[in-house]
PDB file of N, CA and C in Angstrom:
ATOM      1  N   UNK A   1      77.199  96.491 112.226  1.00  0.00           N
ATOM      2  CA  UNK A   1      76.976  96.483 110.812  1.00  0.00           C
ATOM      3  C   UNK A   1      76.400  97.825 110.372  1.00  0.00           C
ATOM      4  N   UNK A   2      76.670  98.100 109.133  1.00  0.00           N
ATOM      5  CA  UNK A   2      76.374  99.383 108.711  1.00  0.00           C
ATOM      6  C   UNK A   2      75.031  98.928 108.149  1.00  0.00           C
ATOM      7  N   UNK A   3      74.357 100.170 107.885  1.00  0.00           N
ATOM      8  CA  UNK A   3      72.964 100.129 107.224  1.00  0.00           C
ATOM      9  C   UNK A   3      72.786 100.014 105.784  1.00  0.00           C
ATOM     10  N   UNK A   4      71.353  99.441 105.411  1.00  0.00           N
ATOM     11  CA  UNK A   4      71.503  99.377 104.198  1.00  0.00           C
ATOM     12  C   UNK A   4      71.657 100.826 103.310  1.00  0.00           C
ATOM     13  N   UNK A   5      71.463 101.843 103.845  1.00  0.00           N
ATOM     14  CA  UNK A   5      71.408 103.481 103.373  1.00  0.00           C
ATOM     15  C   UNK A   5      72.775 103.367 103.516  1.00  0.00           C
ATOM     16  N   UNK A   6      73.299 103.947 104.307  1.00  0.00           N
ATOM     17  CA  UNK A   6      75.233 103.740 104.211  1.00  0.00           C
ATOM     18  C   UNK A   6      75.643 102.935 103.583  1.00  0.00           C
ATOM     19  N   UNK A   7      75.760 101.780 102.940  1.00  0.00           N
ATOM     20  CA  UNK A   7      76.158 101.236 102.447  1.00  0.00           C
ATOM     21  C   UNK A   7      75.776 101.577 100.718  1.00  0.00           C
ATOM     22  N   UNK A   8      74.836 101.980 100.529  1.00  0.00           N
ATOM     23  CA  UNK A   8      74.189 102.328  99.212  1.00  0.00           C
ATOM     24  C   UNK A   8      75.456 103.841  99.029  1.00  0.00           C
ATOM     25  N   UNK A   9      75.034 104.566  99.978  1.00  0.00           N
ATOM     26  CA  UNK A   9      75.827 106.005  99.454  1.00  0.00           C
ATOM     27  C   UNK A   9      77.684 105.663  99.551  1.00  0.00           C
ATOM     28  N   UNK A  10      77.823 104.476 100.385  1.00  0.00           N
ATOM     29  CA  UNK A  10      79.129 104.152 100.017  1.00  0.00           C
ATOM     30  C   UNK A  10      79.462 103.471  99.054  1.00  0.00           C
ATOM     31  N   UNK A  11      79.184 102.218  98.375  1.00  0.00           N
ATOM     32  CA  UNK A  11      79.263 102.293  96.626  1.00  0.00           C
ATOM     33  C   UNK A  11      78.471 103.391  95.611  1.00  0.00           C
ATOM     34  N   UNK A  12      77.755 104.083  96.124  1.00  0.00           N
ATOM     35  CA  UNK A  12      77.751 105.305  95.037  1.00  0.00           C
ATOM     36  C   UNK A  12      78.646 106.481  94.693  1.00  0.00           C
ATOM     37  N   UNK A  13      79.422 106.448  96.151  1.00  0.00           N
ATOM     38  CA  UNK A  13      80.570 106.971  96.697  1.00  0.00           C
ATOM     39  C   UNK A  13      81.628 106.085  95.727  1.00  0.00           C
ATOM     40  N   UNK A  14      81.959 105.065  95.531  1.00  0.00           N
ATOM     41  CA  UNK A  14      82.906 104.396  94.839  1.00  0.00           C
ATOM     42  C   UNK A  14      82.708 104.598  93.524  1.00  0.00           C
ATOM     43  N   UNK A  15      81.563 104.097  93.204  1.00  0.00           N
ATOM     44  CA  UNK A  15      81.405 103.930  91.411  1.00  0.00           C
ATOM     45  C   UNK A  15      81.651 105.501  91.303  1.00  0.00           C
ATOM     46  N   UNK A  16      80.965 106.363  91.695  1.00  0.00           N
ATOM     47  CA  UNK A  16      81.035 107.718  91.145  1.00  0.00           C
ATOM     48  C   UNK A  16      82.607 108.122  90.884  1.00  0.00           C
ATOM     49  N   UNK A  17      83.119 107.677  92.524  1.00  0.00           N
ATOM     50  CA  UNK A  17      84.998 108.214  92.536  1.00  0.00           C
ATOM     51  C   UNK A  17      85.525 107.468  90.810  1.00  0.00           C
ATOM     52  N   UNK A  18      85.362 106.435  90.654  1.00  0.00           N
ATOM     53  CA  UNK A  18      85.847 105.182  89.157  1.00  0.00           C
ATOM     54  C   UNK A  18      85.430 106.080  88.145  1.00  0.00           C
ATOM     55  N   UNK A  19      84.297 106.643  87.921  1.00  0.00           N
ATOM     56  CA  UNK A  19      83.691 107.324  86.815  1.00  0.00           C
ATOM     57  C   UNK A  19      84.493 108.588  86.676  1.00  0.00           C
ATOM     58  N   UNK A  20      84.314 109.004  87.555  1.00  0.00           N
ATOM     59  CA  UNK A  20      85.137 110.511  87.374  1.00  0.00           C
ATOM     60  C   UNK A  20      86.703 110.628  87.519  1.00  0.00           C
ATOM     61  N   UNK A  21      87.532 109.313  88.042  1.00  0.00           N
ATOM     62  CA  UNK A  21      89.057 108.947  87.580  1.00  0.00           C
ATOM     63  C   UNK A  21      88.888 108.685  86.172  1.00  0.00           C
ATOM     64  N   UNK A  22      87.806 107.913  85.459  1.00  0.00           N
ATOM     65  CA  UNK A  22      88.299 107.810  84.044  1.00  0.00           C
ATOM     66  C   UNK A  22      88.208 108.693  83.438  1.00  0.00           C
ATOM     67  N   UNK A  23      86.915 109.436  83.703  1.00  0.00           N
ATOM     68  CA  UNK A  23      86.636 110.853  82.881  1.00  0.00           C
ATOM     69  C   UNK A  23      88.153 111.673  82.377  1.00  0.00           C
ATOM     70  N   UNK A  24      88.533 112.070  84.372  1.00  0.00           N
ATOM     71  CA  UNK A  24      89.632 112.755  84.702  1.00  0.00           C
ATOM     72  C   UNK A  24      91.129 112.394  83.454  1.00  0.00           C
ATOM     73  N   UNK A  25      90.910 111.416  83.627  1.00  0.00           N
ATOM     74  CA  UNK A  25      92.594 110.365  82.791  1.00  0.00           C
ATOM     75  C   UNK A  25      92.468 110.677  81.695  1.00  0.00           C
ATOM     76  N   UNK A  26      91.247 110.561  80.699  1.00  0.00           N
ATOM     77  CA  UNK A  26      91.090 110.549  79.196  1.00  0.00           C
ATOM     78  C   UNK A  26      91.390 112.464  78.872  1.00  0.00           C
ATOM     79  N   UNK A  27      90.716 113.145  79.719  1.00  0.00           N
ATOM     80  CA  UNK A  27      91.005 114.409  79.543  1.00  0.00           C
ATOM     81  C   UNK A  27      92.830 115.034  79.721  1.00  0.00           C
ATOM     82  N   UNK A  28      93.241 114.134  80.932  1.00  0.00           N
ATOM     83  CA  UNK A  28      94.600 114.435  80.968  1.00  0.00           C
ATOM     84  C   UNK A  28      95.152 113.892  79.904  1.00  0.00           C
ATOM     85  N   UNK A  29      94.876 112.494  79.401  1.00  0.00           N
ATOM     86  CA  UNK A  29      95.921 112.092  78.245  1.00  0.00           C
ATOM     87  C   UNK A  29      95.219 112.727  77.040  1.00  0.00           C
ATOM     88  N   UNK A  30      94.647 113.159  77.175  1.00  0.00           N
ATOM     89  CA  UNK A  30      94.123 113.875  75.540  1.00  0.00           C
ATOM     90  C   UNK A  30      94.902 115.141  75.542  1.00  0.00           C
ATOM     91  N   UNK A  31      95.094 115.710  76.419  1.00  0.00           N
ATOM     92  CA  UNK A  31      96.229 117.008  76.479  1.00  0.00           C
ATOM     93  C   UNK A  31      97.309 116.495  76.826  1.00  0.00           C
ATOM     94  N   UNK A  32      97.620 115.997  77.163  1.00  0.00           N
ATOM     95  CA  UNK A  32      99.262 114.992  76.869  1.00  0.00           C
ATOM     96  C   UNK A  32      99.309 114.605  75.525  1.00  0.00           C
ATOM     97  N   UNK A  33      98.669 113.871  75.072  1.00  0.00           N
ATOM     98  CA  UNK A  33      98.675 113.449  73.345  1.00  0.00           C
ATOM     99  C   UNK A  33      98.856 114.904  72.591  1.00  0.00           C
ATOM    100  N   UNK A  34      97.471 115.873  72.757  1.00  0.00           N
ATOM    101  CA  UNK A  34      97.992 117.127  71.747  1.00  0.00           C
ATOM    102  C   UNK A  34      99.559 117.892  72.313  1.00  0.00           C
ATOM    103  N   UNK A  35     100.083 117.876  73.460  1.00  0.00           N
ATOM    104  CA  UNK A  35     101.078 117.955  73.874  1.00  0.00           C
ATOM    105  C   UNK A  35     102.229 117.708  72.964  1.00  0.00           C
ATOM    106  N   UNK A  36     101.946 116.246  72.933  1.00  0.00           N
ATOM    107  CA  UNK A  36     103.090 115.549  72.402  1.00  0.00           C
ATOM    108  C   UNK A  36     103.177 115.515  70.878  1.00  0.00           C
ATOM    109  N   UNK A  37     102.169 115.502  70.274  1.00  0.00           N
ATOM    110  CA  UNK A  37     101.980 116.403  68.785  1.00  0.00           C
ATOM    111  C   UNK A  37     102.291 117.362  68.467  1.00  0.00           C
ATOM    112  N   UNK A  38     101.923 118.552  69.548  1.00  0.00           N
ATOM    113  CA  UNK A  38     102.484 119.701  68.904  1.00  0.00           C
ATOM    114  C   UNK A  38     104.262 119.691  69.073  1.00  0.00           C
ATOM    115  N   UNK A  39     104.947 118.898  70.271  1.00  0.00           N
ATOM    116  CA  UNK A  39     106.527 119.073  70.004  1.00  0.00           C
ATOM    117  C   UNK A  39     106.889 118.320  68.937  1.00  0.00           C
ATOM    118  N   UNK A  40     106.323 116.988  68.365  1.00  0.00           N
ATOM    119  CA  UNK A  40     106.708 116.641  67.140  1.00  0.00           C
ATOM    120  C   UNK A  40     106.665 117.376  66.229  1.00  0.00           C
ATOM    121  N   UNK A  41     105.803 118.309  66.275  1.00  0.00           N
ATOM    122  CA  UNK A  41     105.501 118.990  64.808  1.00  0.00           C
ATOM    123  C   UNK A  41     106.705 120.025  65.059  1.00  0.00           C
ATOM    124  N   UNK A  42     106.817 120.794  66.073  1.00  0.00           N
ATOM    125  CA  UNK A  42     107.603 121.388  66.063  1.00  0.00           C
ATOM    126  C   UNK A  42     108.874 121.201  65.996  1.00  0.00           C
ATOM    127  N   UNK A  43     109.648 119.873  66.497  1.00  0.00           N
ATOM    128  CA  UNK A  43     110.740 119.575  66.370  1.00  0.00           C
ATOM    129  C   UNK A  43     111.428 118.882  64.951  1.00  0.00           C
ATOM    130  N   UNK A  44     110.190 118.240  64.060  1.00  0.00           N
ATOM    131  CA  UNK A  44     110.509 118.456  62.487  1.00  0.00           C
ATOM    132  C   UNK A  44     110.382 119.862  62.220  1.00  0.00           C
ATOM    133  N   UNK A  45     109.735 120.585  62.685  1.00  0.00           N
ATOM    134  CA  UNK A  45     109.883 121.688  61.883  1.00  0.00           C
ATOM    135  C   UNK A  45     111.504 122.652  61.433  1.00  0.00           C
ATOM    136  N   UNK A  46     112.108 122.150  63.306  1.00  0.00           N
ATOM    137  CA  UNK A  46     113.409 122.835  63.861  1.00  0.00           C
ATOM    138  C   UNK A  46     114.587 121.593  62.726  1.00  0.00           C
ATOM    139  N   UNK A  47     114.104 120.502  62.493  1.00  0.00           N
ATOM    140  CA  UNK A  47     115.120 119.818  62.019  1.00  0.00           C
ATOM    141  C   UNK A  47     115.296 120.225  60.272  1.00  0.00           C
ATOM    142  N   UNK A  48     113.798 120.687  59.879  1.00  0.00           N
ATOM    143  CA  UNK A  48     113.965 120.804  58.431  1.00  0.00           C
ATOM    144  C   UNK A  48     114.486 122.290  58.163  1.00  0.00           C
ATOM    145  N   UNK A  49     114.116 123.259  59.102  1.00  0.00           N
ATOM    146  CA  UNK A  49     115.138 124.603  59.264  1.00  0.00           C
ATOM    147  C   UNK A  49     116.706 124.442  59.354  1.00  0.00           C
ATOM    148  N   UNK A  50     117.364 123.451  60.189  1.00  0.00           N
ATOM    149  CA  UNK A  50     118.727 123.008  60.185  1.00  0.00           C
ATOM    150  C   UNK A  50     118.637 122.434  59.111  1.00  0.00           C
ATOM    151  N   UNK A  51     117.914 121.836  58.060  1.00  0.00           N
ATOM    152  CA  UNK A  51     118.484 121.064  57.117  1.00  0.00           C
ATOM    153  C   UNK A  51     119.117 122.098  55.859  1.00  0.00           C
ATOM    154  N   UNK A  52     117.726 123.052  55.589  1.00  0.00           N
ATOM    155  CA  UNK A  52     118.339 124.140  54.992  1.00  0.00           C
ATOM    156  C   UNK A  52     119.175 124.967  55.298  1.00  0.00           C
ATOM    157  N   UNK A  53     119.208 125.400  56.581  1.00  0.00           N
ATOM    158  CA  UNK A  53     120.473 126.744  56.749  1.00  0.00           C
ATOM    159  C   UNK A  53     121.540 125.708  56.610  1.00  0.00           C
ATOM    160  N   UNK A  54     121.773 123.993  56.744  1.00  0.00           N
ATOM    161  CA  UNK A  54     122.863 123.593  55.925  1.00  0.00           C
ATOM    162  C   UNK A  54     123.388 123.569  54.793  1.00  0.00           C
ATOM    163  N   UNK A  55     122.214 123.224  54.130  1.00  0.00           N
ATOM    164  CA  UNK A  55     122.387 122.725  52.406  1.00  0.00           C
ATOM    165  C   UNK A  55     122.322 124.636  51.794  1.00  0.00           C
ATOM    166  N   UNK A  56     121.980 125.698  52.424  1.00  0.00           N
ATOM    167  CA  UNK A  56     122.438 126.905  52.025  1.00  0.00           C
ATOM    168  C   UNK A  56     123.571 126.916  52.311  1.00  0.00           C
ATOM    169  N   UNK A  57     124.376 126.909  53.679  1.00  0.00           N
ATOM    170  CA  UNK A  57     125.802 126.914  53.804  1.00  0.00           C
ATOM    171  C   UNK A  57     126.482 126.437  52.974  1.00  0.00           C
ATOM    172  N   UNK A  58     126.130 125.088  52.751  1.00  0.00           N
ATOM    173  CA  UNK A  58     126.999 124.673  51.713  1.00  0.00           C
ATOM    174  C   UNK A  58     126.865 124.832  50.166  1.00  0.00           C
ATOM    175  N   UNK A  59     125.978 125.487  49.959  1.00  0.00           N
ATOM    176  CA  UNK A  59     126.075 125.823  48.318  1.00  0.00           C
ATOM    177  C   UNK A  59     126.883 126.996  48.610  1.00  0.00           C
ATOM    178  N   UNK A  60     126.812 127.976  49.042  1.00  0.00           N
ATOM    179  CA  UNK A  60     127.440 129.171  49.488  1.00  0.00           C
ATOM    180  C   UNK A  60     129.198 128.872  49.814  1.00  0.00           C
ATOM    181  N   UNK A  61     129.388 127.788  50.414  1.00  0.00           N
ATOM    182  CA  UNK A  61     130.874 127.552  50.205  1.00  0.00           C
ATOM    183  C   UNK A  61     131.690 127.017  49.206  1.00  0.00           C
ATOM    184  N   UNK A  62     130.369 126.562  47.999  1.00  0.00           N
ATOM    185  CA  UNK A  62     131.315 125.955  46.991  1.00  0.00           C
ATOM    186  C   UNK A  62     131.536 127.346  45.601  1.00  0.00           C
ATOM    187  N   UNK A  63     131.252 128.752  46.228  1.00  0.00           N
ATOM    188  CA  UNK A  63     131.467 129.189  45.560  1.00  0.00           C
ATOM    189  C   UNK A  63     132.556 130.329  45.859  1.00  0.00           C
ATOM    190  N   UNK A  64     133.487 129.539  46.433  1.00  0.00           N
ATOM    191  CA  UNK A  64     134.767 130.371  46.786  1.00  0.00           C
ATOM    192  C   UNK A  64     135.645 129.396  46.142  1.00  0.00           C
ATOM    193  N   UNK A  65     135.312 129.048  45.389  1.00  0.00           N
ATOM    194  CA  UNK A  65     136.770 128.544  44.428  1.00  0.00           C
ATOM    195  C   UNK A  65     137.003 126.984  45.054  1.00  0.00           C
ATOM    196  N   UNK A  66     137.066 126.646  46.165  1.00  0.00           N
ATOM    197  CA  UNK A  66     137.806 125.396  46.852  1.00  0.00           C
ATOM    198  C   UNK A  66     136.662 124.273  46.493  1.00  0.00           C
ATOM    199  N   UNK A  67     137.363 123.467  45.976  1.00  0.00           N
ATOM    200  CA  UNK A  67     137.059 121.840  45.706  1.00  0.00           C
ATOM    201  C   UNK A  67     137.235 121.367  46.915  1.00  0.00           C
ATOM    202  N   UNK A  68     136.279 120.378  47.243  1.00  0.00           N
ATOM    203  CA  UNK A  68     136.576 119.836  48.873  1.00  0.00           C
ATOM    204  C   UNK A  68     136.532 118.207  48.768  1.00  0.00           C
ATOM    205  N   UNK A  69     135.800 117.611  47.360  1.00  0.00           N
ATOM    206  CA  UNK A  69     136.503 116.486  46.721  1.00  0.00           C
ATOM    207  C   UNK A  69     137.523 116.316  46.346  1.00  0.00           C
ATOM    208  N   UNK A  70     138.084 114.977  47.403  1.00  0.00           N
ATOM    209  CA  UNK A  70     139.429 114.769  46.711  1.00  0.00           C
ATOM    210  C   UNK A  70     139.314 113.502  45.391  1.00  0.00           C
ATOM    211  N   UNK A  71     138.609 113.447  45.035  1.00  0.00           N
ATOM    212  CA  UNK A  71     138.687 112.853  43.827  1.00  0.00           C
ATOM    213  C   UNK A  71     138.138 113.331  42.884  1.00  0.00           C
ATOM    214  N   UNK A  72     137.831 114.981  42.606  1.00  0.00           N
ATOM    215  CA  UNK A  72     138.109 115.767  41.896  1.00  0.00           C
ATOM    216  C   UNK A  72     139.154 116.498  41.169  1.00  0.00           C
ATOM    217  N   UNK A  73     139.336 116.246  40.028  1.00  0.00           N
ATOM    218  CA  UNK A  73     141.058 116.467  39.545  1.00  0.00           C
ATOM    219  C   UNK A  73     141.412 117.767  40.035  1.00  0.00           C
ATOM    220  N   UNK A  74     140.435 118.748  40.106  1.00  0.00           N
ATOM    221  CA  UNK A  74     140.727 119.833  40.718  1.00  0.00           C
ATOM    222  C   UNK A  74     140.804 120.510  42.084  1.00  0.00           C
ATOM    223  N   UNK A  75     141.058 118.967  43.423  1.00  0.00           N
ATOM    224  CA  UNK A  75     141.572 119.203  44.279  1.00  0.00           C
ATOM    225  C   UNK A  75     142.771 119.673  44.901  1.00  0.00           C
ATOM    226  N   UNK A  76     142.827 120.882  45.501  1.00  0.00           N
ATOM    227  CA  UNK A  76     143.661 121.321  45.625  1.00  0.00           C
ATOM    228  C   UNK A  76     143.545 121.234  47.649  1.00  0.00           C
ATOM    229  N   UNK A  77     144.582 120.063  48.462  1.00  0.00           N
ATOM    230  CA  UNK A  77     145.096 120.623  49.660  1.00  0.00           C
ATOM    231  C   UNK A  77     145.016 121.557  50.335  1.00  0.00           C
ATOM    232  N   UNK A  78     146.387 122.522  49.909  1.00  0.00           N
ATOM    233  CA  UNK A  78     146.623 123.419  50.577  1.00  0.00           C
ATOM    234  C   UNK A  78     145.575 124.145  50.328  1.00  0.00           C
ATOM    235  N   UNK A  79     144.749 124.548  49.365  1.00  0.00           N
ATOM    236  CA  UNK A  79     143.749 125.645  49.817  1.00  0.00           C
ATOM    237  C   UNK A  79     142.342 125.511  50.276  1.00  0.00           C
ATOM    238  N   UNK A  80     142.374 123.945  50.332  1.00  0.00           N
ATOM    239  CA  UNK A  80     141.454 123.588  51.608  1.00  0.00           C
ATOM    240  C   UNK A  80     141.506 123.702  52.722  1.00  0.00           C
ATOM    241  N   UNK A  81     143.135 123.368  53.474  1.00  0.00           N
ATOM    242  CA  UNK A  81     143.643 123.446  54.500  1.00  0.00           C
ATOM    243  C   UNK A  81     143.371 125.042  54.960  1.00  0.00           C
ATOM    244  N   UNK A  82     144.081 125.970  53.615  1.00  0.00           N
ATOM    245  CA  UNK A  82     144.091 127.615  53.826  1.00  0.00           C
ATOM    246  C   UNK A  82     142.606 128.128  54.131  1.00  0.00           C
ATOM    247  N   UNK A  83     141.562 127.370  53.695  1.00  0.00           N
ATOM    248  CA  UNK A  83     140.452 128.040  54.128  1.00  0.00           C
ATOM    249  C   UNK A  83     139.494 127.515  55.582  1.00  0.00           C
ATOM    250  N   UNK A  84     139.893 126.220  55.510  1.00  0.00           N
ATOM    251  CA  UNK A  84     139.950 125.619  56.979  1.00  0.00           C
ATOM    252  C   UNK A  84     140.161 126.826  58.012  1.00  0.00           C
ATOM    253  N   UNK A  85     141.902 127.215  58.154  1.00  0.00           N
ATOM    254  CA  UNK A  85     142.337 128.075  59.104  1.00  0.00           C
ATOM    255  C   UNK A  85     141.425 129.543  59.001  1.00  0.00           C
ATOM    256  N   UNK A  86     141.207 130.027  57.788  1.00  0.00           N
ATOM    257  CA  UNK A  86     140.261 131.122  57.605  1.00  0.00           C
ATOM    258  C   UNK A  86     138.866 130.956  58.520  1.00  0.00           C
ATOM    259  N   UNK A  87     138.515 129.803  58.066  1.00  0.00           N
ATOM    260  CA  UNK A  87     137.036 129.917  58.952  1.00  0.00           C
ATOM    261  C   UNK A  87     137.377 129.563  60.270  1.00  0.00           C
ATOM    262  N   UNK A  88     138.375 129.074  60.990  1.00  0.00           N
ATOM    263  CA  UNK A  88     138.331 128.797  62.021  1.00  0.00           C
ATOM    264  C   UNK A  88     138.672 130.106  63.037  1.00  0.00           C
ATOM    265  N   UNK A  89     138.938 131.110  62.306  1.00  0.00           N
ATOM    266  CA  UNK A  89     139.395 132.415  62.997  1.00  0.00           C
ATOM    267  C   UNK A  89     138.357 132.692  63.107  1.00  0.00           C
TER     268      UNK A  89
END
C-alpha cells in the first residue's frame, strides 16, 4: 500500500492535471472562436465585394445598347447573341 503522503501528492497530481486541462481548453477555444469570427467577417466581407464588382458589371453592360429582356419590346436576338460571341473572345 502506498502512503498516506503519496497518495495526497497523487490526487494533487490529478486535480491540478483537471484544472489546468480546463484552463488549457477555454484558452484554446477562445482562439478558435476569435478564429472563426474573424473568417466570417472576412468571408462576408469577400461576398459583399463580389456582390458589387457584379451589380457594377452589370450596370456597365446595359449601356452598350443590348436589351437582355426578352419581354422588352426592344429585344433584339441577334444582337444579344452578337455580343455574347464578342465577350466570349
Amino acid at each position: 500500500m502506498a502512503s498516506t503522503t503519496v497518495n495526497v501528492v497523487r490526487y494533487t497530481a490529478l486535480l491540478g492535471g483537471v484544472f489546468y486541462g480546463i484552463a488549457h481548453r477555454r484558452t484554446l477555444q477562445k482562439a478558435h472562436d476569435a478564429e472563426v469570427k474573424q473568417h466570417a467577417i472576412h468571408e462576408r466581407e469577400h461576398l459583399i465585394a463580389e456582390a458589387k464588382e457584379a451589380w457594377k458589371k452589370k450596370q456597365e453592360g446595359g449601356k452598350d445598347g443590348v436589351v437582355t429582356d426578352p419581354e422588352d419590346p426592344r429585344f433584339d436576338l441577334e444582337k444579344l447573341i452578337a455580343k455574347w460571341e464578342a465577350d466570349s473572345q
